[in-house]
PDB file of N, CA and C in Angstrom:
ATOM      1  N   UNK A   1     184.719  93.189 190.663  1.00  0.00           N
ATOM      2  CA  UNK A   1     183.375  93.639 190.336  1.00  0.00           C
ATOM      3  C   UNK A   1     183.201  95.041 190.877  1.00  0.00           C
ATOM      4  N   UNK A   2     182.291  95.711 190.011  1.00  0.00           N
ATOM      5  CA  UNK A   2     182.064  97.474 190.671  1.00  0.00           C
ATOM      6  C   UNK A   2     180.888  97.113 191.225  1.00  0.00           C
ATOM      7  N   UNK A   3     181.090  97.829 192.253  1.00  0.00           N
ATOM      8  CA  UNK A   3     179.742  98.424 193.213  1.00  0.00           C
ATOM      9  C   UNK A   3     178.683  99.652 192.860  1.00  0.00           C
ATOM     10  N   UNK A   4     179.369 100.047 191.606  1.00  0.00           N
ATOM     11  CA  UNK A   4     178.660 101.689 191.158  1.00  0.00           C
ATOM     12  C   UNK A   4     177.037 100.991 191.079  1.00  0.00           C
ATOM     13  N   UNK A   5     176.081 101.777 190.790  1.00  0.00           N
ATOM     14  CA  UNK A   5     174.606 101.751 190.847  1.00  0.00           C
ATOM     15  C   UNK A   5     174.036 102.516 190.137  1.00  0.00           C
ATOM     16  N   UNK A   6     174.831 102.228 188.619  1.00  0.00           N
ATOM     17  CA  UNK A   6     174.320 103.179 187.590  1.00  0.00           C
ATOM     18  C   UNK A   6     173.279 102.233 186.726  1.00  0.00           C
ATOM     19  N   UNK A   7     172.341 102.978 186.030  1.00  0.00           N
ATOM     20  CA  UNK A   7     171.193 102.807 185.353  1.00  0.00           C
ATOM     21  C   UNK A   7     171.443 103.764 183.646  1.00  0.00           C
ATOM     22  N   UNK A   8     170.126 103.207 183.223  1.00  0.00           N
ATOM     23  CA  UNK A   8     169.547 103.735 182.162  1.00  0.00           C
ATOM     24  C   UNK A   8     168.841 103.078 181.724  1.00  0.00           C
ATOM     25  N   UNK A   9     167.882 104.283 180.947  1.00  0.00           N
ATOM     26  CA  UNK A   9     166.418 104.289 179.961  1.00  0.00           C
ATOM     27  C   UNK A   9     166.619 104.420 179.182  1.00  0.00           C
ATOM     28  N   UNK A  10     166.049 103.997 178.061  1.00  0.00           N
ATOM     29  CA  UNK A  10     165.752 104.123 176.258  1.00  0.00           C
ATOM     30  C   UNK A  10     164.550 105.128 176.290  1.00  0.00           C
ATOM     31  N   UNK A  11     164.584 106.603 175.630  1.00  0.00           N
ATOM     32  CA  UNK A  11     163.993 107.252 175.706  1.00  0.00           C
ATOM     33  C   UNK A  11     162.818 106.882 174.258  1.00  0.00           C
ATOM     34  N   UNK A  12     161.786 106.726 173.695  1.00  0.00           N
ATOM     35  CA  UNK A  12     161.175 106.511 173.040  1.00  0.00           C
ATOM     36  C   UNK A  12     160.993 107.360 171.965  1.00  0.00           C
ATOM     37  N   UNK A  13     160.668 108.645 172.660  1.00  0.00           N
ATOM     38  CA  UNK A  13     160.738 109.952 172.210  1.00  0.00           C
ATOM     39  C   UNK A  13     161.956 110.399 171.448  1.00  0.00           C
ATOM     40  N   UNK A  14     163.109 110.310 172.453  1.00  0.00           N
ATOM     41  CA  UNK A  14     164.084 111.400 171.974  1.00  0.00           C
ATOM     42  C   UNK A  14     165.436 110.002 171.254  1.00  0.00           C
ATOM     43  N   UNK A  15     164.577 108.955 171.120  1.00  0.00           N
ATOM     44  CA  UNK A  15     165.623 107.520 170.506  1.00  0.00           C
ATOM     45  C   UNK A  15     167.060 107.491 170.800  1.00  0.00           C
ATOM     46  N   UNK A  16     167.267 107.677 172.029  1.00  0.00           N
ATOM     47  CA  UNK A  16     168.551 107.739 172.660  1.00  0.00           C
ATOM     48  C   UNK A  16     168.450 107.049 174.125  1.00  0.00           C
ATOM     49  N   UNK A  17     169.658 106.731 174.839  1.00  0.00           N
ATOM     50  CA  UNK A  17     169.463 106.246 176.800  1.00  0.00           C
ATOM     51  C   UNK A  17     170.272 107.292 177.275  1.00  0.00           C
ATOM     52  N   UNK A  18     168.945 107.566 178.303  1.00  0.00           N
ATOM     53  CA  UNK A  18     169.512 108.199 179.477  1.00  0.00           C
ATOM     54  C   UNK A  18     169.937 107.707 180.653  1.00  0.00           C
ATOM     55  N   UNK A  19     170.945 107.631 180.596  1.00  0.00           N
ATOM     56  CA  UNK A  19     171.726 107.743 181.972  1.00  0.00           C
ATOM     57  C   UNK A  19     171.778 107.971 183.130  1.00  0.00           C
ATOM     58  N   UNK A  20     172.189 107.436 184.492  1.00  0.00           N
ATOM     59  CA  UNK A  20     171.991 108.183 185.663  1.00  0.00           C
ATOM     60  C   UNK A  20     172.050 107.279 186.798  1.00  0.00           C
ATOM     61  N   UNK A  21     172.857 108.000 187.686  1.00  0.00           N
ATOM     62  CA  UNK A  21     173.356 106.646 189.318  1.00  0.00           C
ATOM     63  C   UNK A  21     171.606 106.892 189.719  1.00  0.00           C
ATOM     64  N   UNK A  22     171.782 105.785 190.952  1.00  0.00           N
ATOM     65  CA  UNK A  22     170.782 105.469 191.737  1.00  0.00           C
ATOM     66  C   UNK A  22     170.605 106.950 192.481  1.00  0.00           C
ATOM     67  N   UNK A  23     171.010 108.198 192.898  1.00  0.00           N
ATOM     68  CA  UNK A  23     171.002 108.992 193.611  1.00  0.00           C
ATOM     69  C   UNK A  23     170.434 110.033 192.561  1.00  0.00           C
ATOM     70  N   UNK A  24     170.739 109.954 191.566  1.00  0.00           N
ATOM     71  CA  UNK A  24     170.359 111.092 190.507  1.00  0.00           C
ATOM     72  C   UNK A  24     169.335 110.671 189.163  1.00  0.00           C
ATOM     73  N   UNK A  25     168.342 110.593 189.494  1.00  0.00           N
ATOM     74  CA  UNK A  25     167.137 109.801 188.463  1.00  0.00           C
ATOM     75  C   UNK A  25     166.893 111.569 188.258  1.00  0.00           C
ATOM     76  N   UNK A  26     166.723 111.329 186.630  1.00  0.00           N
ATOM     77  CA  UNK A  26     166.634 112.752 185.766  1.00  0.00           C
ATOM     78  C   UNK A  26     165.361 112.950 185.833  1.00  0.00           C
ATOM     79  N   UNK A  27     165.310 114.352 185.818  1.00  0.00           N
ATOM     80  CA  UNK A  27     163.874 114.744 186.473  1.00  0.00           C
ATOM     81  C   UNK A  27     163.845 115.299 184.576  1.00  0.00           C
ATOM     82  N   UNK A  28     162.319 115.769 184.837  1.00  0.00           N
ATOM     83  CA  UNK A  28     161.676 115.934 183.309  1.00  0.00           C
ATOM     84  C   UNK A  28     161.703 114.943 182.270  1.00  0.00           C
ATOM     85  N   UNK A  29     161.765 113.577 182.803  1.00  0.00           N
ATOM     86  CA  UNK A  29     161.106 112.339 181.535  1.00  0.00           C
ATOM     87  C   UNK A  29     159.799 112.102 182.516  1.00  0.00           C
ATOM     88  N   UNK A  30     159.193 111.917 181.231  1.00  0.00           N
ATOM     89  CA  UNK A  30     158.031 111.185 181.381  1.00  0.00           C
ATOM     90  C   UNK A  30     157.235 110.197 180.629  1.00  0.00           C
ATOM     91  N   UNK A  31     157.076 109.321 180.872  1.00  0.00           N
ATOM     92  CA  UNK A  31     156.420 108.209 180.108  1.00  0.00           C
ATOM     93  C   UNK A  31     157.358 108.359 178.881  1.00  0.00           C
ATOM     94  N   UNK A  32     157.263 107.133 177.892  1.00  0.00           N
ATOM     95  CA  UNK A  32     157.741 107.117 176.838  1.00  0.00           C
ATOM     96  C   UNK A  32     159.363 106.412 176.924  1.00  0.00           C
ATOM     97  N   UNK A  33     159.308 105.985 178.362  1.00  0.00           N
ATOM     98  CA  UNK A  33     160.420 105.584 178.483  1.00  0.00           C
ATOM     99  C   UNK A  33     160.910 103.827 178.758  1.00  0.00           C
ATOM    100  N   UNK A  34     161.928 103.088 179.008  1.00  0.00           N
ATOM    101  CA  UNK A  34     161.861 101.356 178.690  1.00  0.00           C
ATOM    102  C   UNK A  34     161.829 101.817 180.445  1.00  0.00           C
ATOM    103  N   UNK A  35     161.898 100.064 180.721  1.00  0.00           N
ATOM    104  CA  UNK A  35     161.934  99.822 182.285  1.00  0.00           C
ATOM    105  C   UNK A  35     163.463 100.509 182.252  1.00  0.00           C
ATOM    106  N   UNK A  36     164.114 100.648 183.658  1.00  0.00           N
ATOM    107  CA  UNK A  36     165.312 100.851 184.338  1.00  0.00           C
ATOM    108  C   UNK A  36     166.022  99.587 183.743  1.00  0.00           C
ATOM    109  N   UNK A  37     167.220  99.795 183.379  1.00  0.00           N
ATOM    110  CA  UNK A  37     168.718  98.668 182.998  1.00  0.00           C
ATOM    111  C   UNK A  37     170.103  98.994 183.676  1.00  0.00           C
ATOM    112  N   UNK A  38     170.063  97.762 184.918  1.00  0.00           N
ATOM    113  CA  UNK A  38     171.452  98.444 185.740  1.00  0.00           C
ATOM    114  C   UNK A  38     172.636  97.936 185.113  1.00  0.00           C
ATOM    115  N   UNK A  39     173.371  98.550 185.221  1.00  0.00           N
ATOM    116  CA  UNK A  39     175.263  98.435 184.924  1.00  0.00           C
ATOM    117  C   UNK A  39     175.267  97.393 185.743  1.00  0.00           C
ATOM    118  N   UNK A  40     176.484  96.599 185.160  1.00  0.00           N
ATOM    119  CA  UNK A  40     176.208  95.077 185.410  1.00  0.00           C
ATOM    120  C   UNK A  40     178.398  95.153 185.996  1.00  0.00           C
ATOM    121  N   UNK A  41     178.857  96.291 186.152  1.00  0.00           N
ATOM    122  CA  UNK A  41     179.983  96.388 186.540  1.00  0.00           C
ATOM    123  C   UNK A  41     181.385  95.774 185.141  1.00  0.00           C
ATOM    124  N   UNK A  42     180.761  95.471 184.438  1.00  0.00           N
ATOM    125  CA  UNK A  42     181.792  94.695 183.497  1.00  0.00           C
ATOM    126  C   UNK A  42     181.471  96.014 182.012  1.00  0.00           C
ATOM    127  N   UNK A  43     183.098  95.781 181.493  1.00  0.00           N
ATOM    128  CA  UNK A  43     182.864  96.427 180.195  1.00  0.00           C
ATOM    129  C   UNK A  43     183.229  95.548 179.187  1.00  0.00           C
ATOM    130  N   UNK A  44     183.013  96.147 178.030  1.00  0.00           N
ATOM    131  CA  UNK A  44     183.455  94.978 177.004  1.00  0.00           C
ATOM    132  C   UNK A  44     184.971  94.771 176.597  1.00  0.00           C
ATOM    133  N   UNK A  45     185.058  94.450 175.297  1.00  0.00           N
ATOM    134  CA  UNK A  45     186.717  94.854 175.152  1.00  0.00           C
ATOM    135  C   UNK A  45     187.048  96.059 174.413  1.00  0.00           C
ATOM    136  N   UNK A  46     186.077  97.027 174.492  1.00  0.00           N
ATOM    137  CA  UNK A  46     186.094  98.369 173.641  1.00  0.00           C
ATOM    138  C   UNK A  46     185.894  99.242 174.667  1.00  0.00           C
ATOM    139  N   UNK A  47     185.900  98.557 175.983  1.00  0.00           N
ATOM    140  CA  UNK A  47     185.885  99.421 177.272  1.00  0.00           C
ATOM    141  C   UNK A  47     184.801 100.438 177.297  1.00  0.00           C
ATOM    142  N   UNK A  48     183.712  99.777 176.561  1.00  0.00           N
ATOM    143  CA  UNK A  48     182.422 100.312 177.198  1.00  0.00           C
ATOM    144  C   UNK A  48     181.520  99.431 178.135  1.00  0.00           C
ATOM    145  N   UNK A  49     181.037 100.333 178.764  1.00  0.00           N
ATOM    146  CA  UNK A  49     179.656  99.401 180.195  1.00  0.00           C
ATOM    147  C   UNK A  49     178.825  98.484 179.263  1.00  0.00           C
ATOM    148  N   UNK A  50     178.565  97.220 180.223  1.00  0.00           N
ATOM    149  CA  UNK A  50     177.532  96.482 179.494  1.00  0.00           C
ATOM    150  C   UNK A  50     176.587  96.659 180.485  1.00  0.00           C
ATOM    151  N   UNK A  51     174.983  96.949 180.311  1.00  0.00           N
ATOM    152  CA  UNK A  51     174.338  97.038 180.985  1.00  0.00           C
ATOM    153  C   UNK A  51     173.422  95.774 180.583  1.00  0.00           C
ATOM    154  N   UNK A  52     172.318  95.400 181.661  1.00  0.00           N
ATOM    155  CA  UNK A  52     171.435  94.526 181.564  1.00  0.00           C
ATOM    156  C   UNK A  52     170.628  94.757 180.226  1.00  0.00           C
ATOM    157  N   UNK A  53     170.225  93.989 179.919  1.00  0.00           N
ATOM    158  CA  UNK A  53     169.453  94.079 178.390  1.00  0.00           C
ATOM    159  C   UNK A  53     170.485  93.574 177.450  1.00  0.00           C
ATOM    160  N   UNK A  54     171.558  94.280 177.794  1.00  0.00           N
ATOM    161  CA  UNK A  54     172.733  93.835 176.232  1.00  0.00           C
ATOM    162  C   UNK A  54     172.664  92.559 175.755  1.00  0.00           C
ATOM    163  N   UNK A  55     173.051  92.872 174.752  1.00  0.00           N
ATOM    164  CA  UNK A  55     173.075  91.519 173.705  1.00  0.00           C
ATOM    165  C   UNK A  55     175.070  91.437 173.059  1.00  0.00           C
ATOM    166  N   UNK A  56     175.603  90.555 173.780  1.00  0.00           N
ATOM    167  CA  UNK A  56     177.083  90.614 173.596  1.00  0.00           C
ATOM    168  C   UNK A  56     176.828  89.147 173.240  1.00  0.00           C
ATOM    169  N   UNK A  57     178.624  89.174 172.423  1.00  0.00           N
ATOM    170  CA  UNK A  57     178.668  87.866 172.016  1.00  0.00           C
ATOM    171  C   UNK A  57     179.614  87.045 172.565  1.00  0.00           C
ATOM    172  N   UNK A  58     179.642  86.288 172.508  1.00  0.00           N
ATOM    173  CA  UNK A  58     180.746  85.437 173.248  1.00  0.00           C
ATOM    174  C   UNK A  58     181.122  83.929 172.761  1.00  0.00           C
ATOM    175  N   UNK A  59     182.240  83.789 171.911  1.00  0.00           N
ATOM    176  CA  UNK A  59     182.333  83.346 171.152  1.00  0.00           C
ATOM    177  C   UNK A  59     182.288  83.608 169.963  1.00  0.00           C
ATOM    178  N   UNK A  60     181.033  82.069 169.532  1.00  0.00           N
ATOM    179  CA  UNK A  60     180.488  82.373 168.169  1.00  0.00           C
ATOM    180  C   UNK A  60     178.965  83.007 168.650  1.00  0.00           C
ATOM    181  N   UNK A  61     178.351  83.154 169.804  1.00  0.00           N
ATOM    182  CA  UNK A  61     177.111  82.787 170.020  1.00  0.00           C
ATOM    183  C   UNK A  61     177.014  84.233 171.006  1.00  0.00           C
ATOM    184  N   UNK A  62     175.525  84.937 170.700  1.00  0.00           N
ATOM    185  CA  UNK A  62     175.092  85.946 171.137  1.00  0.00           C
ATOM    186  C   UNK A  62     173.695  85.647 172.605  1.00  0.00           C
ATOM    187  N   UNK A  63     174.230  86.499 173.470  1.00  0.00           N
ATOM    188  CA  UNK A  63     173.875  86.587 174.741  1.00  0.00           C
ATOM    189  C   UNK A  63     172.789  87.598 175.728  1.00  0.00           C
ATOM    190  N   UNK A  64     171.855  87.550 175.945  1.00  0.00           N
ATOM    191  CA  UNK A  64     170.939  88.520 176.717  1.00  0.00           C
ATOM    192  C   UNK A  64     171.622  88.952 177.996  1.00  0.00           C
ATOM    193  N   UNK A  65     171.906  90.095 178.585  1.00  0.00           N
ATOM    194  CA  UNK A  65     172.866  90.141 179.672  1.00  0.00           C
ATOM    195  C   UNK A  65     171.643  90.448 180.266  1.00  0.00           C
ATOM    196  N   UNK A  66     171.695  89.418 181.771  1.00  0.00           N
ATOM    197  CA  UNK A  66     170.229  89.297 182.577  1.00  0.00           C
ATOM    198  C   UNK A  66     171.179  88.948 184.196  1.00  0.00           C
ATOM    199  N   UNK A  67     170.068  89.720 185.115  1.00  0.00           N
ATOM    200  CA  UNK A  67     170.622  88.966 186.372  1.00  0.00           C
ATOM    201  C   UNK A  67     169.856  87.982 186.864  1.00  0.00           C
ATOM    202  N   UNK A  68     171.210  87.056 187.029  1.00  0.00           N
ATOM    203  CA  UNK A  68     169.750  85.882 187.710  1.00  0.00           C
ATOM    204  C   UNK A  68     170.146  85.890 189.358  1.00  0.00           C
ATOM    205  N   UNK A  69     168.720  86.059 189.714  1.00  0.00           N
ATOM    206  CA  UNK A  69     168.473  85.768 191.287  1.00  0.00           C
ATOM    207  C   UNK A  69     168.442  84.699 192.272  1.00  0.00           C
ATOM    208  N   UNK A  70     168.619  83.547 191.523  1.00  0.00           N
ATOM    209  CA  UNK A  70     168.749  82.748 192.051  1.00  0.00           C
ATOM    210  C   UNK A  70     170.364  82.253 192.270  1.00  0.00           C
ATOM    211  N   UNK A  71     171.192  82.651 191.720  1.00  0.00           N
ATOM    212  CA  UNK A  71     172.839  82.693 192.029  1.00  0.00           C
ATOM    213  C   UNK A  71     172.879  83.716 192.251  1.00  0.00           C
ATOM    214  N   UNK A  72     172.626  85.054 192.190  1.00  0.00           N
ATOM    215  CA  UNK A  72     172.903  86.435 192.526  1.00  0.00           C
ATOM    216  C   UNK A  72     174.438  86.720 191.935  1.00  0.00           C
ATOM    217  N   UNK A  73     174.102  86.576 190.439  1.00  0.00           N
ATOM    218  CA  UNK A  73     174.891  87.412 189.877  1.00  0.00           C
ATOM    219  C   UNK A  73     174.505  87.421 187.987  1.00  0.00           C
ATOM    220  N   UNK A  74     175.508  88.324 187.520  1.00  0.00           N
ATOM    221  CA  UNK A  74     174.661  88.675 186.433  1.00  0.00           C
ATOM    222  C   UNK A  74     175.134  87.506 185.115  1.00  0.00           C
ATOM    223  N   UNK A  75     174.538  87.087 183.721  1.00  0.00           N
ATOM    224  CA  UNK A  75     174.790  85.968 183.642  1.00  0.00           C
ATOM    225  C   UNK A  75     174.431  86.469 181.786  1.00  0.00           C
ATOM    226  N   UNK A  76     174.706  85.733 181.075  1.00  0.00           N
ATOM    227  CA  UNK A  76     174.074  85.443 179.337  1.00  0.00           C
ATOM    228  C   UNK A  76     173.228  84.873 179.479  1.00  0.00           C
ATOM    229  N   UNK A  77     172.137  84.695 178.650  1.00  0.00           N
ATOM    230  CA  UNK A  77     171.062  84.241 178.478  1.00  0.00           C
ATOM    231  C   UNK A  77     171.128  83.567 176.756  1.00  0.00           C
ATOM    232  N   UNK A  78     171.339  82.743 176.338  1.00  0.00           N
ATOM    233  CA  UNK A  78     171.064  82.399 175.023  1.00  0.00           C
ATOM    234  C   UNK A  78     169.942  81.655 174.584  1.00  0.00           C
ATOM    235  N   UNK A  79     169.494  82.318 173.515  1.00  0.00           N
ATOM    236  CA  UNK A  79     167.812  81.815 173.476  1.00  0.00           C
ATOM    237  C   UNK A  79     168.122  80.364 172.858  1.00  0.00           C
ATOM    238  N   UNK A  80     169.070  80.036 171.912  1.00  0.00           N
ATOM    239  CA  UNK A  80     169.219  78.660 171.149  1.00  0.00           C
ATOM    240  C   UNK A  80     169.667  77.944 171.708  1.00  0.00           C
ATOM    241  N   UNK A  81     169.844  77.472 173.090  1.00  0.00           N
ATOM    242  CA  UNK A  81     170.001  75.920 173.678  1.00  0.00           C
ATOM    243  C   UNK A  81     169.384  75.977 174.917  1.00  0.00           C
ATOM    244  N   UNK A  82     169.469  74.892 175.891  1.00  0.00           N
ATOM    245  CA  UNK A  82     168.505  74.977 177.173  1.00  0.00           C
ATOM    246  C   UNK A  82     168.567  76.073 178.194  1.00  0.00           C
ATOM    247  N   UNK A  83     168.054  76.006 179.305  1.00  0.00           N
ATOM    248  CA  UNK A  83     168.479  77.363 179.769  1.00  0.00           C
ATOM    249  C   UNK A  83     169.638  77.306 181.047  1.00  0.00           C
ATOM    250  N   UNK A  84     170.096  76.473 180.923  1.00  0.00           N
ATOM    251  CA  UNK A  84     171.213  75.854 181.689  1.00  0.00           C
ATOM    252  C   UNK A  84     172.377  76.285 180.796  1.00  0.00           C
ATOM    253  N   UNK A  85     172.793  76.909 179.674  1.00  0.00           N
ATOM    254  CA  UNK A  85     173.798  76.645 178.869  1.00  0.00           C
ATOM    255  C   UNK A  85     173.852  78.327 179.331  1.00  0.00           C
ATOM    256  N   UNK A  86     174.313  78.888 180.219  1.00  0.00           N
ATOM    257  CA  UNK A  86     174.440  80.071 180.641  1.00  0.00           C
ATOM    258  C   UNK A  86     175.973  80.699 181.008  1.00  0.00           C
ATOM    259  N   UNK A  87     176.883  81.331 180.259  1.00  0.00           N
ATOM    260  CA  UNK A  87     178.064  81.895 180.649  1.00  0.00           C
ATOM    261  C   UNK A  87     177.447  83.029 181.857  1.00  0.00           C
ATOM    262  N   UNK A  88     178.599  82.333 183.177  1.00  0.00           N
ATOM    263  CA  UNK A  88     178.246  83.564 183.921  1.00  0.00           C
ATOM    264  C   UNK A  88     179.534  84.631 184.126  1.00  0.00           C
ATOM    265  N   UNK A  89     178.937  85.438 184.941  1.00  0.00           N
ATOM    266  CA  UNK A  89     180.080  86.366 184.893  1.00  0.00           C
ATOM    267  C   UNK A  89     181.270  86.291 185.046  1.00  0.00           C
ATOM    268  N   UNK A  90     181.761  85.254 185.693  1.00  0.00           N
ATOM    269  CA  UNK A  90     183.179  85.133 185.431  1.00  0.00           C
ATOM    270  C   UNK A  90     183.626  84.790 184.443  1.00  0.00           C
ATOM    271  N   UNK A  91     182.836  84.047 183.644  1.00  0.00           N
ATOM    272  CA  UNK A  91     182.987  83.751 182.129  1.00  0.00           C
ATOM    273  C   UNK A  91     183.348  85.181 181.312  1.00  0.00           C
ATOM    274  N   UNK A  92     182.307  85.941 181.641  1.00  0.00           N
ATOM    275  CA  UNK A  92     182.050  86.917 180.549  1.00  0.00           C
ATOM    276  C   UNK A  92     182.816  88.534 180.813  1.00  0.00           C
ATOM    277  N   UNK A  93     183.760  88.082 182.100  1.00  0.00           N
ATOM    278  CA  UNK A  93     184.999  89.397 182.813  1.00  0.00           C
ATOM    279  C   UNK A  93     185.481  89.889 181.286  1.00  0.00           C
ATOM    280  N   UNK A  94     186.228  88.894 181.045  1.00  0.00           N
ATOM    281  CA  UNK A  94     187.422  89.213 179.843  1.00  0.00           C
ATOM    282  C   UNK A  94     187.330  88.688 178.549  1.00  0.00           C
ATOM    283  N   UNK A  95     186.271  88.538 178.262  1.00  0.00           N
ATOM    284  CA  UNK A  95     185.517  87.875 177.043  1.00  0.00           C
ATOM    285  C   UNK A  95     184.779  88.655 176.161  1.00  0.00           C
ATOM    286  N   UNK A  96     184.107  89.615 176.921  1.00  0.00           N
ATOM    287  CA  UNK A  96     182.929  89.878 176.396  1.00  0.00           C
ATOM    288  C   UNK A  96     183.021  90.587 175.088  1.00  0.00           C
ATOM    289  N   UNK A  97     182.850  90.974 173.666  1.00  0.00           N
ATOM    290  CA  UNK A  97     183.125  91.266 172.600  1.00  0.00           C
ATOM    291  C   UNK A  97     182.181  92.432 172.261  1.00  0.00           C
TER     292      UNK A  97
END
């Protein structure tokens, strides 16, 4: 797992995410922007970052990438079965699509 403490925003305005570690929050946005979405340390198999919010699939079946706090770690979320039916991250290391 990475330790990095990178983020990003969905700019509203400029319909793109901005980027940026915990040490370097981009100065000149204002409003118009989503909540903060941290890097969740895992990439997909196209070796890009999945950050919180994502929607990856796994399997046949598509996933909300959410952290849950009560295991303290980051996990799928699938809206079509209970909420117990959760791939967690070790599931979703070398899987994720």
């Amino acid at each position: 797992m990475n330790n990095q403490r990178k983020f990003r925003v969905y700019s509203f305005i400029c319909k793109e995410f901005i980027y940026f570690d915990i040490y370097d929050y981009p100065s000149g946005i204002a409003g118009g922007v989503s909540e903060p979405q941290q890097y969740t340390g895992l990439k997909d198999k196209n070796n890009i970052e999945v950050y919180e919010g994502d929607i990856v699939e796994w399997g046949k079946l598509k996933y909300l990438v959410e952290w849950n706090h009560i295991a303290c770690k980051w996990q799928g979320r699938c809206p079509y079965y209970h909420s117990y039916h959760h791939p967690t991250t070790e599931n979703f290391r070398n899987s994720i699509s």
